[in-house]
N, C-alpha and C. Protein backbone atom coordinates (compact mmCIF):
# COMPACT_ATOMS: atom_id res chain seq x y z
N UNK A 1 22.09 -10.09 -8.26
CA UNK A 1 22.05 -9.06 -7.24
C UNK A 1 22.68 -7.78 -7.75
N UNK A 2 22.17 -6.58 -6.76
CA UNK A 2 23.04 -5.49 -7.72
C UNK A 2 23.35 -5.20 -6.08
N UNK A 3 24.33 -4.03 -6.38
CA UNK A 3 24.87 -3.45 -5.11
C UNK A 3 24.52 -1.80 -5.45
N UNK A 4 23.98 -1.46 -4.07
CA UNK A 4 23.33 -0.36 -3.95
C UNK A 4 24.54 0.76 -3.14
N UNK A 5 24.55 1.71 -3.39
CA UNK A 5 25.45 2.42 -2.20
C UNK A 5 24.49 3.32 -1.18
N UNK A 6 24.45 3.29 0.23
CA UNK A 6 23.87 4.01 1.50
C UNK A 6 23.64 5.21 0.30
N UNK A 7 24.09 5.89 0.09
CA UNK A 7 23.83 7.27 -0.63
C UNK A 7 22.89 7.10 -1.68
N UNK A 8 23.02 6.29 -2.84
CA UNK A 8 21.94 5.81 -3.77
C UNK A 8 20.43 5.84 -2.58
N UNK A 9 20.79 4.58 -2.00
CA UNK A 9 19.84 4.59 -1.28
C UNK A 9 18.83 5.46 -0.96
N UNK A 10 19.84 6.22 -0.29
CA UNK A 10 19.35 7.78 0.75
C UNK A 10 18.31 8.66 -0.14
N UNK A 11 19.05 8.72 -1.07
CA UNK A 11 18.73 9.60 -2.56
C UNK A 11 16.95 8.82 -2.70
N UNK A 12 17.42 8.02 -2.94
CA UNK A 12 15.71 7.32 -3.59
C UNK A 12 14.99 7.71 -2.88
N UNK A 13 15.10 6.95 -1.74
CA UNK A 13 14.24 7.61 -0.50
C UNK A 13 13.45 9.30 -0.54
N UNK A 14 14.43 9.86 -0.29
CA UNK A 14 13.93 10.97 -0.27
C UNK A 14 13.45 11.22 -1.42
N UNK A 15 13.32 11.39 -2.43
CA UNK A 15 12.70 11.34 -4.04
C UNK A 15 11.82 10.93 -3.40
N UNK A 16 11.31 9.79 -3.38
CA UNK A 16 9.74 9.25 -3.15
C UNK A 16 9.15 9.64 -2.14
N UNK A 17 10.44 10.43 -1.07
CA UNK A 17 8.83 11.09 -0.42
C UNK A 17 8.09 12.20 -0.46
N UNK A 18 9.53 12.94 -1.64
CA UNK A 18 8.71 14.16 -2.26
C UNK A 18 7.95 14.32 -2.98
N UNK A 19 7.98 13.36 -4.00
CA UNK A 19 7.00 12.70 -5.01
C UNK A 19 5.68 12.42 -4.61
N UNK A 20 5.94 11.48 -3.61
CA UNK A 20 4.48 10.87 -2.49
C UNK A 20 3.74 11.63 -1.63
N UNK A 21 4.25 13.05 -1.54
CA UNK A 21 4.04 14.04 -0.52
C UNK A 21 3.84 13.17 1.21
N UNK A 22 5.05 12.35 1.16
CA UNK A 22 5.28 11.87 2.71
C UNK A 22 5.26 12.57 3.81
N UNK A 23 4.39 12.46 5.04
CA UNK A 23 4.63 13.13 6.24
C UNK A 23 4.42 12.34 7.14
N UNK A 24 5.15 12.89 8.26
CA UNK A 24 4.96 12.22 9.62
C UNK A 24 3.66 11.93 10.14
N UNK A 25 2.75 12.22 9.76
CA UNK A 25 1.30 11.95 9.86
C UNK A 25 0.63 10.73 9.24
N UNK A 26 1.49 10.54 8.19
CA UNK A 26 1.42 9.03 7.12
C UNK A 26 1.34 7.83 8.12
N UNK A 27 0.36 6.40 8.16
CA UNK A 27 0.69 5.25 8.49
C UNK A 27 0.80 4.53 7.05
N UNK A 28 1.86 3.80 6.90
CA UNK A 28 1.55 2.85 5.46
C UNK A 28 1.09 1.51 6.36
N UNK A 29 0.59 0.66 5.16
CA UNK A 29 -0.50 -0.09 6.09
C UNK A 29 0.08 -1.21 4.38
N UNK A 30 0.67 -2.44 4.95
CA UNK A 30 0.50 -3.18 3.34
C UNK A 30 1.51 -4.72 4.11
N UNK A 31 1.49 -5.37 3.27
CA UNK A 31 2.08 -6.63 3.33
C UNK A 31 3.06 -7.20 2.83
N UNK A 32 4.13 -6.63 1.72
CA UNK A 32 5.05 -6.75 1.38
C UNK A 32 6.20 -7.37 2.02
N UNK A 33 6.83 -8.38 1.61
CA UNK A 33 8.15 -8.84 2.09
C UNK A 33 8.98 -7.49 2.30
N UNK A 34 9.75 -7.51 3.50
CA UNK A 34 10.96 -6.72 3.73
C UNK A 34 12.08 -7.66 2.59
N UNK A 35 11.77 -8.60 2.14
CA UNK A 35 13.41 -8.83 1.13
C UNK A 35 13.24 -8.82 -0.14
N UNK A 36 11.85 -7.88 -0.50
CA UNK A 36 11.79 -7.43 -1.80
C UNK A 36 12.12 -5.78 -1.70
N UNK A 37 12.22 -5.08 -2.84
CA UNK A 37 12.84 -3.87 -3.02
C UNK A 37 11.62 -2.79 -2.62
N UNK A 38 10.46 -3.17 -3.01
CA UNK A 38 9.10 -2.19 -2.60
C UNK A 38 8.92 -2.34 -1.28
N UNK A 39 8.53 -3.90 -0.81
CA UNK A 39 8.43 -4.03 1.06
C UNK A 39 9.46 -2.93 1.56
N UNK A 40 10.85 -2.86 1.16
CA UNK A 40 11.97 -2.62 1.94
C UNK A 40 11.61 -1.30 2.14
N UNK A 41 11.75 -0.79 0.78
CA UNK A 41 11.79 0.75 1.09
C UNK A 41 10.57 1.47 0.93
N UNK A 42 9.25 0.75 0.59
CA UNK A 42 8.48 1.41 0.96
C UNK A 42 7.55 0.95 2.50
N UNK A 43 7.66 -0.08 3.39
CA UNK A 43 7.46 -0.56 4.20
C UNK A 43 8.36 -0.38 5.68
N UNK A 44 9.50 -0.37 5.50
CA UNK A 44 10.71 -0.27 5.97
C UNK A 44 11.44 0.98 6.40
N UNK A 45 12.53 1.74 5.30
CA UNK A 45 12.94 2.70 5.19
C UNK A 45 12.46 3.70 4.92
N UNK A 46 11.16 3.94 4.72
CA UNK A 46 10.84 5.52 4.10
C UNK A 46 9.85 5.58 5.74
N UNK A 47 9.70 4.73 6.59
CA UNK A 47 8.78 5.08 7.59
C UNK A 47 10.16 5.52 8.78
N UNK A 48 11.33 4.98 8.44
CA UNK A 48 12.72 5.55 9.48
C UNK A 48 13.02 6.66 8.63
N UNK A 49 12.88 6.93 7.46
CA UNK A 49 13.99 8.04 7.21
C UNK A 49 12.44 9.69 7.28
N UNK A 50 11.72 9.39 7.33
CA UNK A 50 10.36 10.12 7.50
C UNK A 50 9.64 10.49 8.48
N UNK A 51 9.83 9.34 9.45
CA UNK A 51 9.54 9.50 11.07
C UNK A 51 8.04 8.88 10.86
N UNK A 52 7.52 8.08 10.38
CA UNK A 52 5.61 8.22 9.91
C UNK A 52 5.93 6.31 10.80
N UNK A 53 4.84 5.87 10.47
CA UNK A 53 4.08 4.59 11.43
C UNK A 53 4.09 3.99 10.19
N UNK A 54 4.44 2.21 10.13
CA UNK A 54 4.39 1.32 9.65
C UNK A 54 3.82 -0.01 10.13
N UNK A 55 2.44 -0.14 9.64
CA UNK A 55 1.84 -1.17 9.75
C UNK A 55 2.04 -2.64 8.82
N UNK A 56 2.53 -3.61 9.45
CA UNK A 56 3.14 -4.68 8.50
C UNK A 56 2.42 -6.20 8.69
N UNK A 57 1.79 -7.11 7.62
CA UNK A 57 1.20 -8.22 7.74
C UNK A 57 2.21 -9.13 6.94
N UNK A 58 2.00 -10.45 7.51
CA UNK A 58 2.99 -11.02 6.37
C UNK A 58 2.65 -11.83 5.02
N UNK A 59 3.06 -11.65 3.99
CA UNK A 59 2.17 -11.74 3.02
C UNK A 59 1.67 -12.97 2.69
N UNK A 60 1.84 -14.05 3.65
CA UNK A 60 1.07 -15.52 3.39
C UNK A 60 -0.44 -14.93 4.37
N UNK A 61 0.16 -14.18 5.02
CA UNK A 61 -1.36 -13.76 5.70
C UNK A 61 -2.37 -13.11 5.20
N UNK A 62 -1.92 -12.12 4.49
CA UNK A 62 -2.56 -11.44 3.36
C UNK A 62 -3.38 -12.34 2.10
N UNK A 63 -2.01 -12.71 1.70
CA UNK A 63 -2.64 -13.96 0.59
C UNK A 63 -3.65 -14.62 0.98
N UNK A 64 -4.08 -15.44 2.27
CA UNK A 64 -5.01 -16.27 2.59
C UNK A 64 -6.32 -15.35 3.19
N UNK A 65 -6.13 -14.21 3.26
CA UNK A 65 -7.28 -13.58 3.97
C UNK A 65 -6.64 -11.91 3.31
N UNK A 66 -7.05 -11.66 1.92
CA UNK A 66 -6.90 -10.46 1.87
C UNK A 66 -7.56 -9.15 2.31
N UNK A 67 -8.60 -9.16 3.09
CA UNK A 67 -9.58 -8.35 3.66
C UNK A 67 -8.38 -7.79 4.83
N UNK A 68 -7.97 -8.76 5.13
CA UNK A 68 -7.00 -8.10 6.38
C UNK A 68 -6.61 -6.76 6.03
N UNK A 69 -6.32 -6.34 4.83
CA UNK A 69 -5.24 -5.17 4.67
C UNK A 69 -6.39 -4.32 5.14
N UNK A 70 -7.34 -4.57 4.21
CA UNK A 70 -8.92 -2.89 4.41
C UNK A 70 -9.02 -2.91 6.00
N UNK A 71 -9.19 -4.03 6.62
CA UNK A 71 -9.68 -3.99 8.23
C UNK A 71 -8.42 -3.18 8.91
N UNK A 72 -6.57 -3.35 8.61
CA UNK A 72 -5.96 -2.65 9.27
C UNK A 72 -6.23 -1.11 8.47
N UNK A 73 -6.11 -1.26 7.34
CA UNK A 73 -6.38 0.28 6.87
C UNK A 73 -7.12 1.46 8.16
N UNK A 74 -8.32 0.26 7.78
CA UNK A 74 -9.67 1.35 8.76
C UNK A 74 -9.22 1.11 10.47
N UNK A 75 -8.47 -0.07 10.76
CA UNK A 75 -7.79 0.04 12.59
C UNK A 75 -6.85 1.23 12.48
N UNK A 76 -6.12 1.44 11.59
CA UNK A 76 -4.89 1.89 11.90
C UNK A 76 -4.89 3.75 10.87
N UNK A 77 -6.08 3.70 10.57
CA UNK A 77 -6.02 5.11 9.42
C UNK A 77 -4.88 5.16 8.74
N UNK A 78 -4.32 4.06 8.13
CA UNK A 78 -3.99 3.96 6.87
C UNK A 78 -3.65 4.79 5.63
N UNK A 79 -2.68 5.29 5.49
CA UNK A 79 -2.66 6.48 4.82
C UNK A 79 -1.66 5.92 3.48
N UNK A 80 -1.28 5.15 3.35
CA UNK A 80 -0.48 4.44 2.31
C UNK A 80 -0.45 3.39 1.89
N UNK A 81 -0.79 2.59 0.77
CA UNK A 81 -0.25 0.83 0.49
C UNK A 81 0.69 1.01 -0.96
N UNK A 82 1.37 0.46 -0.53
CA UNK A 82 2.37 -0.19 -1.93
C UNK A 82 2.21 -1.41 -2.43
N UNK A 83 1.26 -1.40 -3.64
CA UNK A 83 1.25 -2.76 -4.31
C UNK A 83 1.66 -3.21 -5.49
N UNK A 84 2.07 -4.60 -6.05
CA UNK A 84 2.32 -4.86 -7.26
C UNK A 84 0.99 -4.79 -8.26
N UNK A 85 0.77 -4.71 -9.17
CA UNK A 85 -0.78 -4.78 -10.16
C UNK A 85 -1.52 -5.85 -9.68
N UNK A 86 -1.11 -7.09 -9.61
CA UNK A 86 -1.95 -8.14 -9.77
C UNK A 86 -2.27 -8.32 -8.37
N UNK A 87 -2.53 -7.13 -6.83
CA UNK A 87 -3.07 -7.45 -5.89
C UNK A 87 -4.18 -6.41 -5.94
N UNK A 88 -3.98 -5.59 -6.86
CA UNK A 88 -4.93 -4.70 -6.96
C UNK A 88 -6.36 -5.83 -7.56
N UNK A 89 -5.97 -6.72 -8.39
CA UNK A 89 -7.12 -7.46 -9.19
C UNK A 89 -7.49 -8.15 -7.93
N UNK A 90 -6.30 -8.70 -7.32
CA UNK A 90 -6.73 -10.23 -6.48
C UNK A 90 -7.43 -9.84 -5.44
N UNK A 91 -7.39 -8.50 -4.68
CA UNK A 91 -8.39 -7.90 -3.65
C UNK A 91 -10.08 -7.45 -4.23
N UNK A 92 -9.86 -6.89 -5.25
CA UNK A 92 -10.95 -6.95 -6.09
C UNK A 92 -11.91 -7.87 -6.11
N UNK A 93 -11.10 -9.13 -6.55
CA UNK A 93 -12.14 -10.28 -7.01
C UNK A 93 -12.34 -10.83 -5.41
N UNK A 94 -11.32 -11.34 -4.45
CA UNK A 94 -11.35 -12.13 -3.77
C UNK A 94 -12.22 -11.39 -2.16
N UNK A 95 -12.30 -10.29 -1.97
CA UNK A 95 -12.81 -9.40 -0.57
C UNK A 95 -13.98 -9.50 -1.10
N UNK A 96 -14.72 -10.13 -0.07
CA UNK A 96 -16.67 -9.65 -0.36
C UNK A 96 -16.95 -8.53 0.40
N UNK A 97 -18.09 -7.51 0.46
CA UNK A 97 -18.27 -6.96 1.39
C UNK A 97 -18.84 -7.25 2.49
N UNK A 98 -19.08 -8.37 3.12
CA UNK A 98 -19.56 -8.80 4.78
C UNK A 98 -18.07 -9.19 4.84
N UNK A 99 -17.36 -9.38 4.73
CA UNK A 99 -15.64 -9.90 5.13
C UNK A 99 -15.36 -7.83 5.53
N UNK A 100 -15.56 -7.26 4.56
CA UNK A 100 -15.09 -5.58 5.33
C UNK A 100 -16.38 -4.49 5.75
N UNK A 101 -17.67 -5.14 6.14
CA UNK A 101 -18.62 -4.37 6.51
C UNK A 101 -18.45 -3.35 7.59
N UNK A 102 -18.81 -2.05 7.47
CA UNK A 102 -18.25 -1.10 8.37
C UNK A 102 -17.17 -0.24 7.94
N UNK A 103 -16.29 -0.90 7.32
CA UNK A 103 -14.82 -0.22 7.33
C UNK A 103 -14.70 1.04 6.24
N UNK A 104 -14.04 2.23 6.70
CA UNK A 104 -14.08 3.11 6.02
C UNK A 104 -12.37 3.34 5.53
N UNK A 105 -12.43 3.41 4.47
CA UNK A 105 -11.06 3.61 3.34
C UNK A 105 -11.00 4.93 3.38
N UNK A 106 -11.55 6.03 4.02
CA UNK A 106 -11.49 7.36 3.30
C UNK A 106 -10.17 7.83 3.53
N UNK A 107 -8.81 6.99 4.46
CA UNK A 107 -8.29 7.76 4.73
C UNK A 107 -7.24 7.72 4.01
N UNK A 108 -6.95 6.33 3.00
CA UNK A 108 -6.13 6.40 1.79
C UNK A 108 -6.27 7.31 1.51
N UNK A 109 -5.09 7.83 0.97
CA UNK A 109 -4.38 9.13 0.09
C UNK A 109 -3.61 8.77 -0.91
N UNK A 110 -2.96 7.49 -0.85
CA UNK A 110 -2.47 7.03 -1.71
C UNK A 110 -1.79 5.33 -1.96
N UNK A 111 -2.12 5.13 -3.26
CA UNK A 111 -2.22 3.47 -3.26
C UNK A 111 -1.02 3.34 -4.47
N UNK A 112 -0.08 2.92 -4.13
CA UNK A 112 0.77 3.21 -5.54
C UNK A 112 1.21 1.38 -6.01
N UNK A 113 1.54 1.51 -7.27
CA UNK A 113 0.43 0.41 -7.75
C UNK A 113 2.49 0.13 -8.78
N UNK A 114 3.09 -0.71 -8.52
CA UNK A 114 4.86 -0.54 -9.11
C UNK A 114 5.30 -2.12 -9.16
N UNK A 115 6.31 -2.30 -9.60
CA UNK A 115 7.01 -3.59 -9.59
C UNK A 115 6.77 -4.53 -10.87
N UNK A 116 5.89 -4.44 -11.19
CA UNK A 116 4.90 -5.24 -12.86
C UNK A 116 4.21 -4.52 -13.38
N UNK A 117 4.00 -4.35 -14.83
CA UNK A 117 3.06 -3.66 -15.46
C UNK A 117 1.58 -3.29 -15.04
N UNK A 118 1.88 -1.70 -14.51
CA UNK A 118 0.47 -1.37 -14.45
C UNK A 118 -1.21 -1.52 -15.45
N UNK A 119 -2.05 -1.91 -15.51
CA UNK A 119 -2.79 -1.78 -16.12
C UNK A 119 -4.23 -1.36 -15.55
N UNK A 120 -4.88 -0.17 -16.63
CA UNK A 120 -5.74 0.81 -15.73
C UNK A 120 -6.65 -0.12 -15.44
N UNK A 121 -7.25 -1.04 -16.52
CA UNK A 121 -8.67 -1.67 -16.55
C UNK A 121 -8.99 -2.36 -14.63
N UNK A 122 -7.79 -2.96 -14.25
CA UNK A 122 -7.74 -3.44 -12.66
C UNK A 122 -7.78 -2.60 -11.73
N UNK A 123 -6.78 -1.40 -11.71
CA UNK A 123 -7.31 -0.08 -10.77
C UNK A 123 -8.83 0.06 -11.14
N UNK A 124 -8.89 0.55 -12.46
CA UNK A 124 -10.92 1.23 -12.25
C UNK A 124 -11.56 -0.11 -11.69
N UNK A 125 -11.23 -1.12 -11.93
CA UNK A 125 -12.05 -2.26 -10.88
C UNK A 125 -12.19 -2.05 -9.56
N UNK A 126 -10.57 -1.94 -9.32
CA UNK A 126 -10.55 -1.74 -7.73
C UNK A 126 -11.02 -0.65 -7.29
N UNK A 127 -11.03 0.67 -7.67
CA UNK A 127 -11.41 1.83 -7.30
C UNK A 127 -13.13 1.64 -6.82
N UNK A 128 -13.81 1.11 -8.24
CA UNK A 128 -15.26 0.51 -8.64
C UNK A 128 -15.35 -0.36 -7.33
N UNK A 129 -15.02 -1.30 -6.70
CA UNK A 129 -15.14 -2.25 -5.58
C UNK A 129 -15.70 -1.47 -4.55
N UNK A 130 -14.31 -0.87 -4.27
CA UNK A 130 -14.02 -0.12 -2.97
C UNK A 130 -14.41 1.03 -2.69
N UNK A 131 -15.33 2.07 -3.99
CA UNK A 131 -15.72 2.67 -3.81
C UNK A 131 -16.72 3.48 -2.85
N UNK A 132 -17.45 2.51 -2.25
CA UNK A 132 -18.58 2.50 -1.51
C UNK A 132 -18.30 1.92 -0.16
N UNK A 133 -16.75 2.36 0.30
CA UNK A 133 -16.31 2.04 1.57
C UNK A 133 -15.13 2.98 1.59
N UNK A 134 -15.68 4.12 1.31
CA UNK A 134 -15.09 5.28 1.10
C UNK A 134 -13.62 5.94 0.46
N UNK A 135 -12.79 4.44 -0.03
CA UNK A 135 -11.89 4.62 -0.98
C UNK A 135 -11.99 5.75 -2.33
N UNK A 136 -11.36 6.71 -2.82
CA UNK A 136 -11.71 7.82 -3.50
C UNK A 136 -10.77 7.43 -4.46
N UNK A 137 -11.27 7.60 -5.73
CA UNK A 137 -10.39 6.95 -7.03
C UNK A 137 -8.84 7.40 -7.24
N UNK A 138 -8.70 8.76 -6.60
CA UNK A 138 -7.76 9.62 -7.12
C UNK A 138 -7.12 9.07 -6.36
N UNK A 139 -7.06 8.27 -4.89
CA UNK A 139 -5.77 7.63 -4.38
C UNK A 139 -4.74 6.85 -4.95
N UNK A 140 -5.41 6.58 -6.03
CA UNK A 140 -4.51 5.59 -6.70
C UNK A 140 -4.09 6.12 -7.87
């Protein structure tokens, strides 16, 4: 374990939402544990210290039915997901399109992709997938 101080904290926070160009207009929309460090503060704390809407699934739910996330995306206009690399592949391979028929992604702005080694070849997959349900490459 490490020990964080409220101020460290505070600090990060705000960094990433200048970075992320965060606004109160933002919903993040993703499935992350709150007792991992990405769920927390990007699920959690950056939607209190920002004032924006947090949409939350729990991630055995996700895992067994990953389409869920695109369907809240497009319920909830979705304006954020925080993922590790290897859900970027596993939505890829595992979402057909009659599981998200209809649903429009256009409103991602941003998909940030942290925690394990990024690798591009799985984003251009995912981008390539989702393309044609109005996901735009540059979100990610």
């Amino acid at each position: 374990g490490v020990v964080l101080s409220q101020t460290a904290v505070l600090r990060y926070e705000a960094a990433i939402a200048v970075a992320s160009a965060a606004s109160k207009d933002d919903v993040i929309v993703g499935w992350l544990p709150l007792y991992h460090d990405m769920g927390l503060t990007n699920q959690l704390l950056r939607p209190l210290s920002v004032g924006h809407a947090s949409v939350m699934m729990s991630p055995s739910a996700w895992l067994g039915a990953p389409e869920r996330l695109f369907l809240a995306v497009h319920r909830h206009r979705g304006t954020v997901t925080w993922m590790p690399n290897f859900a970027f592949a596993y939505c890829a391979r595992r979402v057909r399109d009659e599981q998200i028929a209809g649903v429009d992604l256009s409103s991602w702005r941003l998909l940030g992709n942290a925690s394990e080694p990024v690798f591009l070849r799985e984003l251009e997959e995912f981008a390539r997938r989702f393309a044609p349900f109005g996901l735009r490459r540059e979100a990610l």
